[in-house]
Protein backbone atom coordinates (compact mmCIF):
# COMPACT_ATOMS: atom_id res chain seq x y z
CA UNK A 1 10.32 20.77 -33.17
CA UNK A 2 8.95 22.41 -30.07
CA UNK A 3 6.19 20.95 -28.29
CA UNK A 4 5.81 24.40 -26.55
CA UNK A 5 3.74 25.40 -29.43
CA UNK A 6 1.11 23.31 -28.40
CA UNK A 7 0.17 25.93 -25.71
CA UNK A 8 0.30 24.09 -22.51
CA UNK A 9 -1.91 25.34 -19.71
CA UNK A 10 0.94 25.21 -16.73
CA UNK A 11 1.23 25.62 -14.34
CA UNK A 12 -2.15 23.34 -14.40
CA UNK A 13 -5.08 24.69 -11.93
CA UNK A 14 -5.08 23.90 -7.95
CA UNK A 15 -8.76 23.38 -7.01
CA UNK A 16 -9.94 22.07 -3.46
CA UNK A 17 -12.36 20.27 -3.00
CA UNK A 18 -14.54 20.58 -0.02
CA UNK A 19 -15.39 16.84 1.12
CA UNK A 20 -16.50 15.82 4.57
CA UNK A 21 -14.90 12.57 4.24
CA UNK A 22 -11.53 14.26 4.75
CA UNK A 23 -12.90 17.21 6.80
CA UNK A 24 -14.01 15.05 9.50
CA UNK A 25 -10.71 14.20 9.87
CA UNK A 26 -9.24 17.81 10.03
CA UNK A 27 -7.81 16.96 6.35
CA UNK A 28 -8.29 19.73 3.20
CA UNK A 29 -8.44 18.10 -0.48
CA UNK A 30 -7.44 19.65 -3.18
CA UNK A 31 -6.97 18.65 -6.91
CA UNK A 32 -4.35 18.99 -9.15
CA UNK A 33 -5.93 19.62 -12.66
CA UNK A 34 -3.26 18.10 -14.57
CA UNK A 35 -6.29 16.95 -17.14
CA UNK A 36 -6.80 20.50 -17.98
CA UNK A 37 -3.19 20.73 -19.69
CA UNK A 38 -3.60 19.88 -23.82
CA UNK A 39 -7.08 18.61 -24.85
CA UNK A 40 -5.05 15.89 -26.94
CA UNK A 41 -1.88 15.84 -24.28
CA UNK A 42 -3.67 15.22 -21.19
CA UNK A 43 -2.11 15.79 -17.89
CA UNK A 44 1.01 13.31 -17.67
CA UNK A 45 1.47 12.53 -20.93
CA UNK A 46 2.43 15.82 -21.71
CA UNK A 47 4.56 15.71 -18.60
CA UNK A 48 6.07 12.97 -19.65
CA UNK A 49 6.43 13.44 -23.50
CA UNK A 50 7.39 17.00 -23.73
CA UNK A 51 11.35 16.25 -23.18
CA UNK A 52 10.99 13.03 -25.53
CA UNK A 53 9.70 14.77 -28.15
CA UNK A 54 12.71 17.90 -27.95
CA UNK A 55 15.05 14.98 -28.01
CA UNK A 56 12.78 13.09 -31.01
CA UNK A 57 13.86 16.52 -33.41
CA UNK A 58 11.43 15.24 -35.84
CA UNK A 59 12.18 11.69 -36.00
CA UNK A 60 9.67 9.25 -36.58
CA UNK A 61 8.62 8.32 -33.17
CA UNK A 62 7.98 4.37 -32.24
CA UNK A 63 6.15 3.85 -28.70
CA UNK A 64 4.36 0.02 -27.12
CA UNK A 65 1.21 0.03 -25.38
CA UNK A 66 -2.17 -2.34 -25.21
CA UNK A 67 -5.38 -1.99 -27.15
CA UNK A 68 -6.72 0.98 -24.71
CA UNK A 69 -3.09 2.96 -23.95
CA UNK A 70 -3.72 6.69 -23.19
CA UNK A 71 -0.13 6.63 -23.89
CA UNK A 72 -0.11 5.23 -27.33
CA UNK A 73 -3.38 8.25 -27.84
CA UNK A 74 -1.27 11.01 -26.63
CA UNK A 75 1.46 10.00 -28.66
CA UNK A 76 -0.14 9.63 -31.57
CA UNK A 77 -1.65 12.89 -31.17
CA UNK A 78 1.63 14.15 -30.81
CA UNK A 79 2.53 13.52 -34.29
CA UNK A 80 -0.39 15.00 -35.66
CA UNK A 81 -0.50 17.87 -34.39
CA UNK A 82 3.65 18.44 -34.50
CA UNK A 83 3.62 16.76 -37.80
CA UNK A 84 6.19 14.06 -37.15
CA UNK A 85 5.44 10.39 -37.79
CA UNK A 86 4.32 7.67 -34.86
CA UNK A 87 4.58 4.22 -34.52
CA UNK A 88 2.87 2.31 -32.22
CA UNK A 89 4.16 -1.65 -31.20
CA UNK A 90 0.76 -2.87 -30.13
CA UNK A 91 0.46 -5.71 -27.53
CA UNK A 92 -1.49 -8.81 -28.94
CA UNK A 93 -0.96 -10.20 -32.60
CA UNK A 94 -4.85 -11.83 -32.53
CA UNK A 95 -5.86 -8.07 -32.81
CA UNK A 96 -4.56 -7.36 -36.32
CA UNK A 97 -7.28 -9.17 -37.94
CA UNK A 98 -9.81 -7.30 -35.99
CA UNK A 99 -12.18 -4.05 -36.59
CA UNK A 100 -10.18 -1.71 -34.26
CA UNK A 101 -11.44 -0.09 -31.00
CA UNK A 102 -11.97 3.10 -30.40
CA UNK A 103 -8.85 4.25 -28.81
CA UNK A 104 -6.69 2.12 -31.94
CA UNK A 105 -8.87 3.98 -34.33
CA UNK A 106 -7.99 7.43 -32.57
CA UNK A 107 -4.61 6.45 -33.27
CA UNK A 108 -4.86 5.50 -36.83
CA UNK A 109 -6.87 8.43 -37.53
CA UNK A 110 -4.19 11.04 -35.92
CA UNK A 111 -1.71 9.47 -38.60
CA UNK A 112 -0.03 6.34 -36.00
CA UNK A 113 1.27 3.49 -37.79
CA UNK A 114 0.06 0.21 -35.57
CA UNK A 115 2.07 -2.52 -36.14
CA UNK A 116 0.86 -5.62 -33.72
CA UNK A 117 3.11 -8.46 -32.00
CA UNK A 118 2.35 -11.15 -30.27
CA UNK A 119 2.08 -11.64 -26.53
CA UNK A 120 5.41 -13.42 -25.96
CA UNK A 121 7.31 -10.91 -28.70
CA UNK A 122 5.73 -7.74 -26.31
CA UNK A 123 6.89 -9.18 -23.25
CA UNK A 124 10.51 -8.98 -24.64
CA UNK A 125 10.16 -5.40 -26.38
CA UNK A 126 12.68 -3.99 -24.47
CA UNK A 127 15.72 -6.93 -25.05
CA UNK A 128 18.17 -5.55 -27.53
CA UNK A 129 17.61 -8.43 -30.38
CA UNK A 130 13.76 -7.96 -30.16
CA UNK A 131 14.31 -3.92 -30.44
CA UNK A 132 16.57 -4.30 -33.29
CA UNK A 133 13.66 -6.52 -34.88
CA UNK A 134 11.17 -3.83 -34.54
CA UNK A 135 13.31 -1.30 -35.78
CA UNK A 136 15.08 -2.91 -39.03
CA UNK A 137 10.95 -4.00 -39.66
CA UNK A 138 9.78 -0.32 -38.74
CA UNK A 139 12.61 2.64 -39.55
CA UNK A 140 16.11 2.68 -38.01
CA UNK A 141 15.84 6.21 -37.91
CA UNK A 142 12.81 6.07 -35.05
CA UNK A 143 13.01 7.09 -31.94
CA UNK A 144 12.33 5.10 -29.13
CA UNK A 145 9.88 5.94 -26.39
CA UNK A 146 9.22 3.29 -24.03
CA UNK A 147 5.76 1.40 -22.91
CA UNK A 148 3.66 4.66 -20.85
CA UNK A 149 6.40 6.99 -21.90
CA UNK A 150 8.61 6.07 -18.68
CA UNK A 151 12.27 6.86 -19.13
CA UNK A 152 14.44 9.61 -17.53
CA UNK A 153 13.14 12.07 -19.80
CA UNK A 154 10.08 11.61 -18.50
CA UNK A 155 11.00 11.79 -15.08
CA UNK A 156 12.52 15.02 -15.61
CA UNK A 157 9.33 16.69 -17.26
CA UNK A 158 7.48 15.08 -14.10
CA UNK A 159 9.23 17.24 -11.73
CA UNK A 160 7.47 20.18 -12.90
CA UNK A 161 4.72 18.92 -11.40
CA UNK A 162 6.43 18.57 -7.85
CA UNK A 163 7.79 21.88 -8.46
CA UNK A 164 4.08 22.87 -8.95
CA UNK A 165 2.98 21.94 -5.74
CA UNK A 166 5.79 23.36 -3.62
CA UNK A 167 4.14 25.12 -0.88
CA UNK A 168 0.44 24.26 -1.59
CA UNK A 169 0.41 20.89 -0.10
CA UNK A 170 1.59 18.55 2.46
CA UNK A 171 0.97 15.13 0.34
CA UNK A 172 0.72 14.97 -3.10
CA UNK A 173 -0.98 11.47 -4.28
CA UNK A 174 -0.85 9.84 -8.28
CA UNK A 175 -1.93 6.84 -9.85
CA UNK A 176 0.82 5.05 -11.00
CA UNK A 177 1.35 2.39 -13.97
CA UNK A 178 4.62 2.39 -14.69
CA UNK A 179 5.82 5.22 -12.10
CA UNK A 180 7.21 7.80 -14.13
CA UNK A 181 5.30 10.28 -12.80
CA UNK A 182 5.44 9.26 -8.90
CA UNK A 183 9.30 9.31 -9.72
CA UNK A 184 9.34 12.64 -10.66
CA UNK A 185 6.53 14.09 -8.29
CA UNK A 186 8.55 13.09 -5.97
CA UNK A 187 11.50 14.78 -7.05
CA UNK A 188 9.89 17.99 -7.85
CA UNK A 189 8.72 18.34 -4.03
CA UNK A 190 10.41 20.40 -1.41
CA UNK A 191 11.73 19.02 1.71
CA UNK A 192 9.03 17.82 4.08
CA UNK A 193 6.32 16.89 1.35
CA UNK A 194 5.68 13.55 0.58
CA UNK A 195 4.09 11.96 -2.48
CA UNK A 196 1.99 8.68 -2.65
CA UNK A 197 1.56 6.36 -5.27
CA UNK A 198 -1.22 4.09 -6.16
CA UNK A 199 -0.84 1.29 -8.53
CA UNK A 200 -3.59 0.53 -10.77
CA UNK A 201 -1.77 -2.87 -11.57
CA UNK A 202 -1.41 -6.11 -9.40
CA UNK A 203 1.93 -6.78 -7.92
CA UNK A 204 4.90 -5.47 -6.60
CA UNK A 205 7.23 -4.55 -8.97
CA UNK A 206 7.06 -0.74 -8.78
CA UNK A 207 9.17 0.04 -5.67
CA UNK A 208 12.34 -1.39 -7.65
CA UNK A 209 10.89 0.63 -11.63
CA UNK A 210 10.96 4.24 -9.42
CA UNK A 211 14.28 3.83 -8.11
CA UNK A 212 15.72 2.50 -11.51
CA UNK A 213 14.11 5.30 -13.09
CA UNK A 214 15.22 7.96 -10.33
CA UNK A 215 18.30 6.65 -10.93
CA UNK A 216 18.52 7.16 -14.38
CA UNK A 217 17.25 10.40 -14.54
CA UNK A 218 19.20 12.23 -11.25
CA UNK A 219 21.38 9.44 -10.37
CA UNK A 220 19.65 8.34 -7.57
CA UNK A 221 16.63 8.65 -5.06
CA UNK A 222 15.32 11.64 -5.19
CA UNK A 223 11.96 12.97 -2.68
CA UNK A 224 9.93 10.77 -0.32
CA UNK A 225 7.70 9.13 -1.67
CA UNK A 226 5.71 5.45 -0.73
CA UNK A 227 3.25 3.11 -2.53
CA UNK A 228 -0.28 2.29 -1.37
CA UNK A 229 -0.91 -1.05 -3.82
CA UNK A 230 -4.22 -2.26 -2.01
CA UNK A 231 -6.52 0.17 -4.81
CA UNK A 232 -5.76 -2.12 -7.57
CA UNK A 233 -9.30 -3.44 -7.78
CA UNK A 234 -8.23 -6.25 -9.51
CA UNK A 235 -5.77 -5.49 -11.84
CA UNK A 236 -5.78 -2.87 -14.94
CA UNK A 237 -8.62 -1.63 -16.34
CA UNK A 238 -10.43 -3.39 -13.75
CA UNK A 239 -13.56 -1.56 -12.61
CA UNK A 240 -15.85 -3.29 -10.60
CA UNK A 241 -18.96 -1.83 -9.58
CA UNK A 242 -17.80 -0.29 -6.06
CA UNK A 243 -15.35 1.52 -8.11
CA UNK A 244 -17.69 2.82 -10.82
CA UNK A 245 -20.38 3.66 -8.00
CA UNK A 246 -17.73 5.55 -5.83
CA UNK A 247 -16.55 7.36 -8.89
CA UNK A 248 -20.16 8.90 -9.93
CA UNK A 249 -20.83 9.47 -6.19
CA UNK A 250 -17.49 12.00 -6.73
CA UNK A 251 -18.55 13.30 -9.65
CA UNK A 252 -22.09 14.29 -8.00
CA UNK A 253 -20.21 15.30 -5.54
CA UNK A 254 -17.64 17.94 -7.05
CA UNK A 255 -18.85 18.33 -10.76
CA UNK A 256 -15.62 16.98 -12.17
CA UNK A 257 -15.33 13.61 -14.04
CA UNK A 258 -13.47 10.83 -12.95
CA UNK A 259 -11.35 8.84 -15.06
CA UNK A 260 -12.11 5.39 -14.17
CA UNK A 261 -8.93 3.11 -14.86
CA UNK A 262 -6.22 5.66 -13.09
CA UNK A 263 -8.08 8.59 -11.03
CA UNK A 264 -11.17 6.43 -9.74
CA UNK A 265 -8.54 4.24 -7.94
CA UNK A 266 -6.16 7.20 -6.89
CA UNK A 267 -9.48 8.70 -5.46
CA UNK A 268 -10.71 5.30 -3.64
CA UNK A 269 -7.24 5.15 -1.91
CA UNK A 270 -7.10 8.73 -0.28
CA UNK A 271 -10.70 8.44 0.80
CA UNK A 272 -9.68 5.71 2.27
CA UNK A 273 -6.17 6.24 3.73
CA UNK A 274 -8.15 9.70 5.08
CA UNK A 275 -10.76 7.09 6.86
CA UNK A 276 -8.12 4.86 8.23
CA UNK A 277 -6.28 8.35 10.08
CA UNK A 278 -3.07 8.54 7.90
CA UNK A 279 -2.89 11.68 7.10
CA UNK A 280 -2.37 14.38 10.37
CA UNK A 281 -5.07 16.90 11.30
CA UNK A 282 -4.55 20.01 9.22
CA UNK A 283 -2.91 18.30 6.41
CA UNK A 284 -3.30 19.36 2.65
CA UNK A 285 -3.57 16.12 0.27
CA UNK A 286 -3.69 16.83 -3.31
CA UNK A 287 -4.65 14.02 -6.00
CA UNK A 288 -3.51 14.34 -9.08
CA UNK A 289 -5.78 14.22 -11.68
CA UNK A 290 -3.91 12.92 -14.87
CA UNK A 291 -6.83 12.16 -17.29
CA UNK A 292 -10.10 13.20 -18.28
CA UNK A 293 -13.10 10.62 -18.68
């Protein structure tokens, strides 16, 4: 199986966007189409699938996510369009009884398998009995891709997208969930970048996940990179109506849609990091944009 069929656009497009909210500061912005990839693999989750899915061969593949994963989506897409069969360990057992929403019924639809577990159950999906569970229940044969598709694989196919940006900018900024991608942005960039991360979750856990996962994948840190985890707006999926209003205002603004649960927040936090004077006059900041509306 080779993913490469799928026709990626890459390198994605480099696009800046003129915006006197960084100009004012001496600052250029430029975006990082990464949505522009796949139409069905958009922007990371190609990133981050592509070496999974070599190392899948044609296995059935069995992924986790919540209700609304853009993970599970890509995935399941995936399949359909590769032809191999997904799986998808859905968070929250009260949902099996329910009419599914719109990003389950994507899933279904592209040929996923859902297969729901309770709350408790999820928290433990990656503890060796509860795996084995899933996967006596589910196919032994399956191969396992982790919640948001983070493992060293990933990371690896993420450092395309550092490698991308070598050159063409001085800080390279992502939303992050579970920091695959910062891992291996980071990576990817040449000595002298830098590459910023901005949760979309509440609380600190991701400093320790990026260096686990950079050492997994390259055995050991790997780039510079920080985390700016005041943009959470509450948590994920979270978006207030600051967020939303900021969001259109950017879309009127540069005729390109924002993705409200990852790239409004990523957005919010370099317009304001470029307010507050952290970036140096003459520096070239590049968001990543890693999903489409």
């Amino acid at each position: 199986m080779n993913p490469e069929t799928l026709a990626p656009r890459l390198p994605s497009p480099l696009e800046e966007a003129v915006d006197e909210r960084f100009a004012r500061h001496g600052v250029r912005l430029f975006l990082k189409r990464d949505d522009l990839i796949h139409p069905d693999l958009v922007g990371n989750k190609w990133r981050k699938l592509v070496l999974n899915l070599r190392a899948a061969a044609g296995r059935p593949v069995l992924t986790f996510g919540g209700a609304y994963s853009n993970h599970l989506r890509a995935t399941a897409a995936a399949g359909r369009l590769l032809g191999f069969p997904t799986i998808g360990v859905v968070r929250g057992d009260e949902l099996a009884g329910r009419p599914l929403n719109d990003s389950l019924a994507r899933c279904a639809a592209d040929g996923m398998r859902l297969h729901f577990v309770d709350r408790a159950t999820y928290r433990r999906k990656s503890s060796p009995d509860v795996l084995a569970d899933l996967l006596d229940l589910l196919g032994r044969d399956a191969y396992v891709v982790p919640e948001g598709g983070s493992n060293s694989l990933a990371v690896r196919g993420c450092t395309a997208l550092g490698e991308e940006l070598r050159g063409v900018t001085d800080v390279a900024g992502v939303a992050c969930g579970t920091g695959g991608t910062l891992a291996g942005l980071a990576a990817g960039l040449a000595p002298g970048q830098r590459a910023i991360g901005v949760p979309v979750l509440k609380g600190a856990f991701l400093t320790s996940e990026i260096r686990t996962l950079q050492q997994s994948a390259f055995g050991g840190p790997r780039g510079t990179w920080t985390l700016e985890d005041r943009f959470h707006f509450g948590g994920y999926a979270r978006v207030p109506r600051e967020l939303d209003a900021f969001a259109r205002d950017f879309e009127e603004r540069h005729g390109v849609g924002v993705e409200r649960v990852y790239v409004a927040k990523l957005l919010y936090g370099l317009v304001s990091l470029a307010q507050e004077g952290a970036f140096a006059r003459g520096a070239r900041v590049t968001a990543v944009i890693t999903g489409h509306p």
